[in-house]
N, C-alpha and C. Protein backbone atom coordinates (compact mmCIF):
# COMPACT_ATOMS: atom_id res chain seq x y z
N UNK A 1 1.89 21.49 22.71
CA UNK A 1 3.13 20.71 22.79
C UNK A 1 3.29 19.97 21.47
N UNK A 2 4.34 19.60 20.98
CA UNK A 2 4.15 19.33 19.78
C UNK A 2 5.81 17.83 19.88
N UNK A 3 6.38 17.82 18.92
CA UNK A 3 7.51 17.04 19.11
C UNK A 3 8.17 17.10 19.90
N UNK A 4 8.70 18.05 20.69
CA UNK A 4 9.58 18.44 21.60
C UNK A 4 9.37 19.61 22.77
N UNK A 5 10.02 19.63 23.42
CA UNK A 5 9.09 20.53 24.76
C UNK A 5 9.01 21.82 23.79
N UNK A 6 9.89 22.11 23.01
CA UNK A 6 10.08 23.37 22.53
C UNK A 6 9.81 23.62 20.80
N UNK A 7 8.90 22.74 20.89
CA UNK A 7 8.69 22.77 19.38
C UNK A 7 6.67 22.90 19.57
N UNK A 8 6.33 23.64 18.89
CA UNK A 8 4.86 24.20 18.50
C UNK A 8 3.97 24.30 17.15
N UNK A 9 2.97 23.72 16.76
CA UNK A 9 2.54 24.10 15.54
C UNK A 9 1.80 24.48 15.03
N UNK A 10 1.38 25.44 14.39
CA UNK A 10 -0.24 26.12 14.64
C UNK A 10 -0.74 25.32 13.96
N UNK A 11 -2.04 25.36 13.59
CA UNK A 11 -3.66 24.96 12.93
C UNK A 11 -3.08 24.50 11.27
N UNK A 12 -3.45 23.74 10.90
CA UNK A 12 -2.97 23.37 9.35
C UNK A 12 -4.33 24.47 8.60
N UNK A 13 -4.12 24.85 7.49
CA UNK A 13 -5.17 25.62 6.55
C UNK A 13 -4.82 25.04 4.89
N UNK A 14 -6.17 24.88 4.50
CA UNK A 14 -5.77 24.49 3.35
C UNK A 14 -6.45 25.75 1.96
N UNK A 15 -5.34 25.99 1.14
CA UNK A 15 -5.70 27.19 -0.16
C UNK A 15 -6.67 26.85 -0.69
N UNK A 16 -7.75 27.13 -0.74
CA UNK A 16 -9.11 26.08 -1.34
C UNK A 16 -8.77 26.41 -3.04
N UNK A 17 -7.48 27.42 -3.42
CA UNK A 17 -7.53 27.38 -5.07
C UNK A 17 -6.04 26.04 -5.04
N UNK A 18 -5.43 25.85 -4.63
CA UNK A 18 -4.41 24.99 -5.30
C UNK A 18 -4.57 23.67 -4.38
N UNK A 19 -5.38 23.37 -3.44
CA UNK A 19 -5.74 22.38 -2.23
C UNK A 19 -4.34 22.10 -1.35
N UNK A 20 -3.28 22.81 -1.45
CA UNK A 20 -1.97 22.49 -0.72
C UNK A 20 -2.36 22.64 0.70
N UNK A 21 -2.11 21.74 1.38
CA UNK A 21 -2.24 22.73 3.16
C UNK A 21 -0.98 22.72 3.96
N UNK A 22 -0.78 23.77 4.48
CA UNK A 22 -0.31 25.01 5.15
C UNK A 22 0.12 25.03 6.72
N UNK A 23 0.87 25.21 7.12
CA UNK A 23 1.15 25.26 8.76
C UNK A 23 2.44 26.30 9.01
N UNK A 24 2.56 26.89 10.19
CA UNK A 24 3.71 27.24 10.74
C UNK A 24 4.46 26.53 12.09
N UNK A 25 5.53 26.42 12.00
CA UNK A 25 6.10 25.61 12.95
C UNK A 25 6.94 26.02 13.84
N UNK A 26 7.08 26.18 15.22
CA UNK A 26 7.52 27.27 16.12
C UNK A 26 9.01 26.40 16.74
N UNK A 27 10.03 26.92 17.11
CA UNK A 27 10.84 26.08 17.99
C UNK A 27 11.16 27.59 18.59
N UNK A 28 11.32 27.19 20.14
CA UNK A 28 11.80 28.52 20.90
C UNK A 28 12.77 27.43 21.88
N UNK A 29 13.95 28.17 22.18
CA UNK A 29 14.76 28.11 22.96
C UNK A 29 15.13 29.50 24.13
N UNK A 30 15.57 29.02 24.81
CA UNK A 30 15.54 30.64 26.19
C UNK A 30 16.24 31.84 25.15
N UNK A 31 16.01 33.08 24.85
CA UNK A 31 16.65 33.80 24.18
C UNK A 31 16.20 34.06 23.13
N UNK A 32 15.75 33.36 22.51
CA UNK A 32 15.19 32.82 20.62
C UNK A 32 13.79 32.10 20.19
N UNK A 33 13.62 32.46 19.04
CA UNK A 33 12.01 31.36 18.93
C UNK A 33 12.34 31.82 17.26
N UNK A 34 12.73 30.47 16.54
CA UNK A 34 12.71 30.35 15.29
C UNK A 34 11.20 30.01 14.73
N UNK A 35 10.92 30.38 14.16
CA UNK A 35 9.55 29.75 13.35
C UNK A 35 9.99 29.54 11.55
N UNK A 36 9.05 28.51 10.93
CA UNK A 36 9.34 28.29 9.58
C UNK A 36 7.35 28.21 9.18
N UNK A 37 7.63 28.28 7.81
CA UNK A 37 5.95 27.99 7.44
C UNK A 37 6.48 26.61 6.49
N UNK A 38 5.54 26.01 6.63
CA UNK A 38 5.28 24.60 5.85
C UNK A 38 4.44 24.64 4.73
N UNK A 39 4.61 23.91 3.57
CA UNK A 39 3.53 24.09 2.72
C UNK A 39 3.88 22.39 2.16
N UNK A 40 3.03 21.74 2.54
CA UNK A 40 2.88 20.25 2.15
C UNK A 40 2.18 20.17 0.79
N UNK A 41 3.15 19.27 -0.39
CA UNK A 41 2.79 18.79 -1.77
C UNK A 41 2.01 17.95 -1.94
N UNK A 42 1.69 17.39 -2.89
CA UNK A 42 0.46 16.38 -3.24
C UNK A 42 1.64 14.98 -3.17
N UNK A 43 1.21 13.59 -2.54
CA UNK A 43 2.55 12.28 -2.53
C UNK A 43 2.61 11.97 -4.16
N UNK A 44 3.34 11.82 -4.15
CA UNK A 44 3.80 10.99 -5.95
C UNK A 44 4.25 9.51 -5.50
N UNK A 45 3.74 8.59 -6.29
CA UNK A 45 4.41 7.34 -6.01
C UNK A 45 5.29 7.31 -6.55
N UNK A 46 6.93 6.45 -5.40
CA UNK A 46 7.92 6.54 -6.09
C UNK A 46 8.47 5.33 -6.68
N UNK A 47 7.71 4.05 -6.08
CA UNK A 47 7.90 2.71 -6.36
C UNK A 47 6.75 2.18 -5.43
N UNK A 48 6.49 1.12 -6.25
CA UNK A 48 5.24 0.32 -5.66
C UNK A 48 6.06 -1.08 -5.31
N UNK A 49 5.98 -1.46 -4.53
CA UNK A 49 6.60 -2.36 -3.20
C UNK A 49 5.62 -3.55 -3.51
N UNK A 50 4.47 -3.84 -3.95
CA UNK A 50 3.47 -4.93 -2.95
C UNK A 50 1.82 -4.26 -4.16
N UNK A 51 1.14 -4.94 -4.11
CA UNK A 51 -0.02 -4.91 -4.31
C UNK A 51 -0.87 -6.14 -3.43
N UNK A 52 -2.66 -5.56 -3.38
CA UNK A 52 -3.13 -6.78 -2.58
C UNK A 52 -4.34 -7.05 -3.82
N UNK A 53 -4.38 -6.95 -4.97
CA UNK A 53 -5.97 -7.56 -5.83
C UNK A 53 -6.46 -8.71 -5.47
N UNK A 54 -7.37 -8.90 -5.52
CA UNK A 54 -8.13 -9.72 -4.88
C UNK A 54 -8.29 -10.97 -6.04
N UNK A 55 -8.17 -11.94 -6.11
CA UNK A 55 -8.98 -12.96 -7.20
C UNK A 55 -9.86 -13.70 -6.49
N UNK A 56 -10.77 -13.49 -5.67
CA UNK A 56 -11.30 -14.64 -5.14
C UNK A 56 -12.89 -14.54 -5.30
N UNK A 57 -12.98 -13.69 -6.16
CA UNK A 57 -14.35 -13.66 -6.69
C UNK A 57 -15.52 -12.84 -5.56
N UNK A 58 -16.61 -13.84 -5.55
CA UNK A 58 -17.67 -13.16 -4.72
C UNK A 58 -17.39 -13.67 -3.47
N UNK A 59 -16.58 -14.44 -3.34
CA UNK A 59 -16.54 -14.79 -1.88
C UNK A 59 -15.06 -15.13 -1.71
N UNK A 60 -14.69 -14.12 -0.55
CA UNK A 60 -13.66 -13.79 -0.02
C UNK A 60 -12.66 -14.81 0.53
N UNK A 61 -11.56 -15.00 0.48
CA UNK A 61 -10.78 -16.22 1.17
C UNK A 61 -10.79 -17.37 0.36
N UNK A 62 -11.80 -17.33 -0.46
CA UNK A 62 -11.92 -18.89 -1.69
C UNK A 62 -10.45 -19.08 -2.27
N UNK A 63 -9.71 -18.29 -2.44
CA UNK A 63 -8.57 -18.39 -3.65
C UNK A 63 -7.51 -18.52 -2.22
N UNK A 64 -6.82 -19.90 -2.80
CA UNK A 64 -5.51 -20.05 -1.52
C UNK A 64 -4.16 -19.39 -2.18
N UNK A 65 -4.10 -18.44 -3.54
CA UNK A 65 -3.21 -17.70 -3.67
C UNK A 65 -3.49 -16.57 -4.15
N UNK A 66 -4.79 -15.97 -3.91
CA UNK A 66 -4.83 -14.72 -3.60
C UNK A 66 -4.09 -13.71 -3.43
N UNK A 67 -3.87 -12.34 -3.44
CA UNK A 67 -2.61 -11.81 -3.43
C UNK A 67 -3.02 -10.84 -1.88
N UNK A 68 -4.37 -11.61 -1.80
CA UNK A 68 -4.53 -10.34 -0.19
C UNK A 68 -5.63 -11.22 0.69
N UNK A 69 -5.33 -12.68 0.03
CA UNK A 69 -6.41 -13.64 1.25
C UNK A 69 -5.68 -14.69 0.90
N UNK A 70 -5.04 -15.14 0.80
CA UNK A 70 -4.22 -16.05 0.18
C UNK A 70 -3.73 -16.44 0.93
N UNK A 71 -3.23 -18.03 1.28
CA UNK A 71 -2.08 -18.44 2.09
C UNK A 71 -1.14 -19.19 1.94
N UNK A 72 -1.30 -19.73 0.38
CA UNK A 72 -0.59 -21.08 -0.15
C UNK A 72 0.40 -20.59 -1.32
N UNK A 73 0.20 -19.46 -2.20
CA UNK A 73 1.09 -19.21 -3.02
C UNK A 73 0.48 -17.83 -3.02
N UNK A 74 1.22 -16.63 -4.11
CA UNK A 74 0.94 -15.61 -4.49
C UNK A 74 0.71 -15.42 -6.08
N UNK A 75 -0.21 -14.84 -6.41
CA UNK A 75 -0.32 -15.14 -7.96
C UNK A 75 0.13 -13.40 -8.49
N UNK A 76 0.96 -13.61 -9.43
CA UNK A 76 1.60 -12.64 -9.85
C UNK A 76 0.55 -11.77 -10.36
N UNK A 77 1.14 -10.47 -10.37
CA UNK A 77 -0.28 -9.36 -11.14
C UNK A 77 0.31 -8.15 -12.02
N UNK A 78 -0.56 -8.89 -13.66
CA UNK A 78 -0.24 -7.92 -14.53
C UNK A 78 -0.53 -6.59 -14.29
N UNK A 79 -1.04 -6.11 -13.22
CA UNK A 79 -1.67 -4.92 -13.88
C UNK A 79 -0.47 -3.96 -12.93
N UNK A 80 0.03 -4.44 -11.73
CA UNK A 80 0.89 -3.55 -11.38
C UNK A 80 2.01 -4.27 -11.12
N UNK A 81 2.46 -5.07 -11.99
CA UNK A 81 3.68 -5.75 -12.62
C UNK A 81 4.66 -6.11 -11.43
N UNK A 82 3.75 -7.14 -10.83
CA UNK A 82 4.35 -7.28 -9.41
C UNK A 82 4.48 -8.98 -9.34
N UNK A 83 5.29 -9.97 -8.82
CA UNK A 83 5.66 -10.84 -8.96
C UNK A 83 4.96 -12.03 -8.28
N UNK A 84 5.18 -13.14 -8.32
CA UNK A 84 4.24 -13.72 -7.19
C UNK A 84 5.17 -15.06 -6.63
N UNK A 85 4.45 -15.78 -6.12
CA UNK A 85 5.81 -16.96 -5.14
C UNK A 85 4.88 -18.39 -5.71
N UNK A 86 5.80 -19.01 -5.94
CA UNK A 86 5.26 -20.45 -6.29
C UNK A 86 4.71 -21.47 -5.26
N UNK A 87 3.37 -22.20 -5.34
CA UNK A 87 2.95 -23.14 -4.73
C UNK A 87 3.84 -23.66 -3.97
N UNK A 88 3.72 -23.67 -2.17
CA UNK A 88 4.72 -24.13 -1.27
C UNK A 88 4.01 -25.44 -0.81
N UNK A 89 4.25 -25.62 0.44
CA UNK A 89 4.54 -26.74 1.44
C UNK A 89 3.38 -27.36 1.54
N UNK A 90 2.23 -26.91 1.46
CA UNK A 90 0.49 -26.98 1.59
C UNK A 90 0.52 -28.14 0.06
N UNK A 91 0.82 -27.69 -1.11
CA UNK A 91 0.63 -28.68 -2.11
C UNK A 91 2.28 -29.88 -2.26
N UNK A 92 2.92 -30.17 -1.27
CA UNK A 92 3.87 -30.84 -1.54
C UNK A 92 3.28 -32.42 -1.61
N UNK A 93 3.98 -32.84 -2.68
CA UNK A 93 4.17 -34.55 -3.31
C UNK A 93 2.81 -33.46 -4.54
N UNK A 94 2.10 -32.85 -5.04
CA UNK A 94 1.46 -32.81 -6.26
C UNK A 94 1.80 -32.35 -7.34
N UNK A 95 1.46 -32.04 -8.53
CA UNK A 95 2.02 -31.62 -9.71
C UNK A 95 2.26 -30.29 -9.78
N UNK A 96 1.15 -29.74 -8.55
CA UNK A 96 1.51 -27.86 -8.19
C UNK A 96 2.70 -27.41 -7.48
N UNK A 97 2.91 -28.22 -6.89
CA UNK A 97 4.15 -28.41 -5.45
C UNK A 97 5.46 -27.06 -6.60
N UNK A 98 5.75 -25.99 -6.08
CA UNK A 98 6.95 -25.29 -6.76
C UNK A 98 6.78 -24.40 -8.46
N UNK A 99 5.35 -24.35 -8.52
CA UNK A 99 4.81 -23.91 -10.14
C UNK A 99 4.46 -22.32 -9.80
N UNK A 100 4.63 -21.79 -10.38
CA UNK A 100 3.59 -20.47 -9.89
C UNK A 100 2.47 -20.12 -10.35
N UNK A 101 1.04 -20.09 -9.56
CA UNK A 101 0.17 -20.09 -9.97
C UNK A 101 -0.27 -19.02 -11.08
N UNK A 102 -1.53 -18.80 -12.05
CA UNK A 102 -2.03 -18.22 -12.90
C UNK A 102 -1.99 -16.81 -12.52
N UNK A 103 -1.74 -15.49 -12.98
CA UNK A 103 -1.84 -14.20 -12.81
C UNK A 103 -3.30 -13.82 -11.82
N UNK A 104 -3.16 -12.63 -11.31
CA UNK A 104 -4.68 -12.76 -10.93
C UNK A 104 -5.78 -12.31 -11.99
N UNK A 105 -5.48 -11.20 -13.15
CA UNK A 105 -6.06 -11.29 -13.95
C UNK A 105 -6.54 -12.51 -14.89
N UNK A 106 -5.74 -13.38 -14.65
CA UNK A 106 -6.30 -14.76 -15.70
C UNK A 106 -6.95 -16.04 -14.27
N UNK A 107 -7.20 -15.35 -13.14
CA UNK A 107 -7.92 -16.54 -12.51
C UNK A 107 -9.24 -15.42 -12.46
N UNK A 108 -8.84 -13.87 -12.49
CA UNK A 108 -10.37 -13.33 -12.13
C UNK A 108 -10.76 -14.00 -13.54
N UNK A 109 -11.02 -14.24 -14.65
CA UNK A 109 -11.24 -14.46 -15.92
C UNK A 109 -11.73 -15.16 -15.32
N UNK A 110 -10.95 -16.67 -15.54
CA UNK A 110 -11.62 -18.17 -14.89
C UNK A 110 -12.88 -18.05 -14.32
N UNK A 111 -12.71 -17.33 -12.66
CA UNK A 111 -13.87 -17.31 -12.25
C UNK A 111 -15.20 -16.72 -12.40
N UNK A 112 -15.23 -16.07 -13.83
CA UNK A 112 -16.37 -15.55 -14.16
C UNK A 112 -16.81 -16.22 -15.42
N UNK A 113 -15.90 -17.12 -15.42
CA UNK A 113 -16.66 -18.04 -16.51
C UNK A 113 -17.72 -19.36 -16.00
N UNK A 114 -17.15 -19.66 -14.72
CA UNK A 114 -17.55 -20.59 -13.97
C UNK A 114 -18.90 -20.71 -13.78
């Protein structure tokens, strides 16, 4: 059974010379039974949405703007040129309150100088 009462798909196989893999795909209706073969490509990225790098060193959750443990700001990241959100509600009345914190490449720095 596959998507639909009337839809079927055999066994995927993959070309061990070009690594593409392979299927045929059945639809039968009373009277008829169309089939197609599939041959699935390698994904290409078409836009990167989001990254999660980590700055928080050897221990996980330390950095409160982290870009993937983080909860207080997002720190922008050179390497896949992705943006980040400025110090919110957690640092309000301080001099951070609305700044955007350091890249994560320039806090991983920091913390290996430490």
């Amino acid at each position: 059974m596959g998507i639909y009462a009337n839809y079927t798909k055999s066994d995927i196989t993959t070309d061990p010379e070009t690594g593409l893999q392979t299927w045929t795909e059945y639809q039968e209706w009373p009277g008829y039974k169309n089939s197609r073969t599939v041959t699935a490509t390698k994904w290409e990225l078409a836009e990167r949405t989001d990254c999660y790098c980590c700055s928080c060193g050897v221990r996980e959750g330390s950095d409160a703007a982290c870009r993937n443990h983080g909860f207080a700001a997002e720190r922008p990241c050179e390497t896949h040129n992705m943006p980040g959100k400025p110090w919110g509600a957690e640092l309000e009345g301080t001099p951070l309150e609305g700044t955007m914190p350091a890249s994560v490449q320039v806090e991983r720095i920091r913390r290996s100088l430490l």
